[in-house]
C-alpha atoms as a PDB file:
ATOM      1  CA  UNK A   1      11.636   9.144  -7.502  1.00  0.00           C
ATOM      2  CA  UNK A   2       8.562   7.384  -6.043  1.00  0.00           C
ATOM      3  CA  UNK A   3       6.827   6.694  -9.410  1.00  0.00           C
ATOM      4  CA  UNK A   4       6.562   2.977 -10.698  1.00  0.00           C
ATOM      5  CA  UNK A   5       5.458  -0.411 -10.624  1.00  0.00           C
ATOM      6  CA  UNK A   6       6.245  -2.805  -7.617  1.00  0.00           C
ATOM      7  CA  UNK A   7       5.733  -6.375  -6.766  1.00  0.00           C
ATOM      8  CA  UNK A   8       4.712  -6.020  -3.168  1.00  0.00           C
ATOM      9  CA  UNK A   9       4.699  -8.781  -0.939  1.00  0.00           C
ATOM     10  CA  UNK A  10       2.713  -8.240   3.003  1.00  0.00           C
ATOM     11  CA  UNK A  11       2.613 -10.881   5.677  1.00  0.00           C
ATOM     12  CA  UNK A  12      -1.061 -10.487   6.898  1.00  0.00           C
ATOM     13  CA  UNK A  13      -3.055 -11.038   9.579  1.00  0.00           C
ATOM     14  CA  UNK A  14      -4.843 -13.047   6.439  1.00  0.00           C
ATOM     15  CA  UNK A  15      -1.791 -14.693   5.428  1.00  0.00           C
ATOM     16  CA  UNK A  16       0.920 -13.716   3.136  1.00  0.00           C
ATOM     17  CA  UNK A  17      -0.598 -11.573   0.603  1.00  0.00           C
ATOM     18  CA  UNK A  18       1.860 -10.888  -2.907  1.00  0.00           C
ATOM     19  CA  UNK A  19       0.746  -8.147  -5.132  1.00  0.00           C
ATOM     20  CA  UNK A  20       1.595  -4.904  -7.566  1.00  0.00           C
ATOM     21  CA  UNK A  21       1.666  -1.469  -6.707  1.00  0.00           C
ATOM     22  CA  UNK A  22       1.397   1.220  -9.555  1.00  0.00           C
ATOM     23  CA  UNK A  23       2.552   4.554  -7.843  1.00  0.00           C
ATOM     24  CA  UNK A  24       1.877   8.038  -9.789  1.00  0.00           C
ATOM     25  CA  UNK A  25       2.733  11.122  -8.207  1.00  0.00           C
ATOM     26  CA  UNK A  26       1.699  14.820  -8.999  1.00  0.00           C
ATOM     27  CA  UNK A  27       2.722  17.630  -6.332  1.00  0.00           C
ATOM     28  CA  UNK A  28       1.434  16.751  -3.462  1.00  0.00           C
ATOM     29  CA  UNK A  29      -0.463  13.549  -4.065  1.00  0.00           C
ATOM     30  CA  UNK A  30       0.016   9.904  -4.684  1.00  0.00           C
ATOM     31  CA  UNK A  31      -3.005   7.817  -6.821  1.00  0.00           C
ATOM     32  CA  UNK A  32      -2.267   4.341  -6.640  1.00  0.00           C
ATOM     33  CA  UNK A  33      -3.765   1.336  -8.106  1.00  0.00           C
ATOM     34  CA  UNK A  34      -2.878  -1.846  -5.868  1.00  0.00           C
ATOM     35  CA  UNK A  35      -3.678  -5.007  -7.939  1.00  0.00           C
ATOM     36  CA  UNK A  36      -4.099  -8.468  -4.871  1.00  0.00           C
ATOM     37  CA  UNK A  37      -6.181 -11.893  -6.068  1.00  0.00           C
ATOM     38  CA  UNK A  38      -7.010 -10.464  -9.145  1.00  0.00           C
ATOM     39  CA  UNK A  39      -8.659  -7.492  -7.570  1.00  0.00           C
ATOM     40  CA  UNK A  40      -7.274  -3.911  -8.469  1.00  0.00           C
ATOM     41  CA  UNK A  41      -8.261  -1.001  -5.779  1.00  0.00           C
ATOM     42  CA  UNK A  42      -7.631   2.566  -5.927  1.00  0.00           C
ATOM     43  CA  UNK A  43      -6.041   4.332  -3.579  1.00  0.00           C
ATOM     44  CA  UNK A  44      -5.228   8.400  -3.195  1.00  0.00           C
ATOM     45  CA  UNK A  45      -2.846   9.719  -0.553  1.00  0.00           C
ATOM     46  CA  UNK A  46      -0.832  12.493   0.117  1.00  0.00           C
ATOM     47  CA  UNK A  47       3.383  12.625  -0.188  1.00  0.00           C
ATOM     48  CA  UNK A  48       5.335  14.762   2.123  1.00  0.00           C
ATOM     49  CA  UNK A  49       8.846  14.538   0.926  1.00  0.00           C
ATOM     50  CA  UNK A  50       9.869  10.642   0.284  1.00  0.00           C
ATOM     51  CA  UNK A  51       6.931   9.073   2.472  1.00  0.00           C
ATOM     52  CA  UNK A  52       3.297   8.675   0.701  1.00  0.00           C
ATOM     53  CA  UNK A  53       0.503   7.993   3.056  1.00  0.00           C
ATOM     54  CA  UNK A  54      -2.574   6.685   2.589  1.00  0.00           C
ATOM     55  CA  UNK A  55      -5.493   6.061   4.159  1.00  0.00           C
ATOM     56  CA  UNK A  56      -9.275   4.185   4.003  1.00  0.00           C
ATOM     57  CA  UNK A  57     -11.374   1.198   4.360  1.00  0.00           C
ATOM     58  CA  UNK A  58     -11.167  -2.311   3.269  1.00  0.00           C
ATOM     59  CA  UNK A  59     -14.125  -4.767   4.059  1.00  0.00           C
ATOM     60  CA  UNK A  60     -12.642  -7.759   5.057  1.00  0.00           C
ATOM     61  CA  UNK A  61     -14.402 -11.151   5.593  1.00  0.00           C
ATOM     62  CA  UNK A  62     -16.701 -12.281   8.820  1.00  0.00           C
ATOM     63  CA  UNK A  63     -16.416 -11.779  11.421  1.00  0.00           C
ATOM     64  CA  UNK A  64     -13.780  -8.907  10.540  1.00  0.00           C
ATOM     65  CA  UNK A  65     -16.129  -6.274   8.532  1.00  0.00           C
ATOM     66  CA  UNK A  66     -15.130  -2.840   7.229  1.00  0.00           C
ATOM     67  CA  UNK A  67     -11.202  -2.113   8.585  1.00  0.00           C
ATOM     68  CA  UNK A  68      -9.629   1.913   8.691  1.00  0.00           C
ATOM     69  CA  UNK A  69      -6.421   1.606   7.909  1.00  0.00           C
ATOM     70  CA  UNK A  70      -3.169   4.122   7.242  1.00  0.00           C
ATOM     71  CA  UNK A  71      -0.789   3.134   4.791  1.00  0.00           C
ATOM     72  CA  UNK A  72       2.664   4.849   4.990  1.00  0.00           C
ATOM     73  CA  UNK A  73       5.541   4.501   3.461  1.00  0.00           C
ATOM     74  CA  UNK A  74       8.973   5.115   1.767  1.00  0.00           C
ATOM     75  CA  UNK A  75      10.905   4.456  -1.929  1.00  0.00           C
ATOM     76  CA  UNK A  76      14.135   4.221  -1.546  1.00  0.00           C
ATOM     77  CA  UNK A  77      15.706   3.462  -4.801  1.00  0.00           C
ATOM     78  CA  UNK A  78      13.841   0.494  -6.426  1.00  0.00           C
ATOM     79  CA  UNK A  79      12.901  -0.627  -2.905  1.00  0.00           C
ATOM     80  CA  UNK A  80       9.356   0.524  -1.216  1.00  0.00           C
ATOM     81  CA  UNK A  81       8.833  -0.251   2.674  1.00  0.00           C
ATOM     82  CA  UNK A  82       6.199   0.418   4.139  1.00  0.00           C
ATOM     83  CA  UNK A  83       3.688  -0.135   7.308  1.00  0.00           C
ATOM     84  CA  UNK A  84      -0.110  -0.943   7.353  1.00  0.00           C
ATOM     85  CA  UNK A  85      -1.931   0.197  10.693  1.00  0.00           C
ATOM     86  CA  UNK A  86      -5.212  -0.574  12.007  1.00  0.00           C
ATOM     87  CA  UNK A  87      -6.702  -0.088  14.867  1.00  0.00           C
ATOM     88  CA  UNK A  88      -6.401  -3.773  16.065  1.00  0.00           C
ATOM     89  CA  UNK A  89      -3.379  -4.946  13.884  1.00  0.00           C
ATOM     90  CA  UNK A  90      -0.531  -3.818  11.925  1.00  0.00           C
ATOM     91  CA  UNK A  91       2.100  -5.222   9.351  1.00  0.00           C
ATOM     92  CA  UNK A  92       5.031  -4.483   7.170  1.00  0.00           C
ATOM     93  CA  UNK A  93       4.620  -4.259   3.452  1.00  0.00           C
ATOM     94  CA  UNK A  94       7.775  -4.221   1.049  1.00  0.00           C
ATOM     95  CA  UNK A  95       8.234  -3.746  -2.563  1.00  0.00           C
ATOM     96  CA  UNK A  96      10.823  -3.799  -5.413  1.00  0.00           C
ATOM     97  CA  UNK A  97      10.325  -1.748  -8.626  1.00  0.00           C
ATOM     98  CA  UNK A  98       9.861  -3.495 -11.326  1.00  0.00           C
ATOM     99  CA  UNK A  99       9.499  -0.371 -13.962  1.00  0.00           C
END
């Protein structure tokens, strides 16, 4: 089951970056609210199988600007991995569920 609440944790090209991931599934899609700094954002994706994917923008400080990036990844238990791509940069996120 992918549902839940994670405390995710991402090493950045902005430094480490520690977090929670609220995961709700229905058929085919994934709405996620992913609370960093005190900022929550929503996020919709799609689930095929085990792996949710999702993908947008993030405006990120100068001299960065507005980033695309695809989020994909798995729940395997009470663990979530997953990878963050971009076109210039990519990282590893990982998660355990906490509910």
């Amino acid at each position: 089951m992918i549902d839940g609440t994670f405390d995710v944790k991402a090493k950045t090209p902005l430094g480490k970056k520690a977090g929670k991931l609220v995961l709700v599934t229905s058929g085919e899609t994934c709405d996620a609210d992913l609370t960093i700094a005190g900022k929550t954002k929503h996020l919709t994706g799609t689930l095929d199988g085990e792996t949710v994917t999702f993908c947008g923008s993030v405006h990120l400080p100068f001299p960065i600007g507005n980033v695309e990036y695809t989020l994909s990844g798995t729940v395997t238990g009470d663990v979530l991995s997953g990878t963050c791509r971009t076109k210039k940069f990519s990282f590893d996120v990982e998660g355990t569920r906490v509910a």
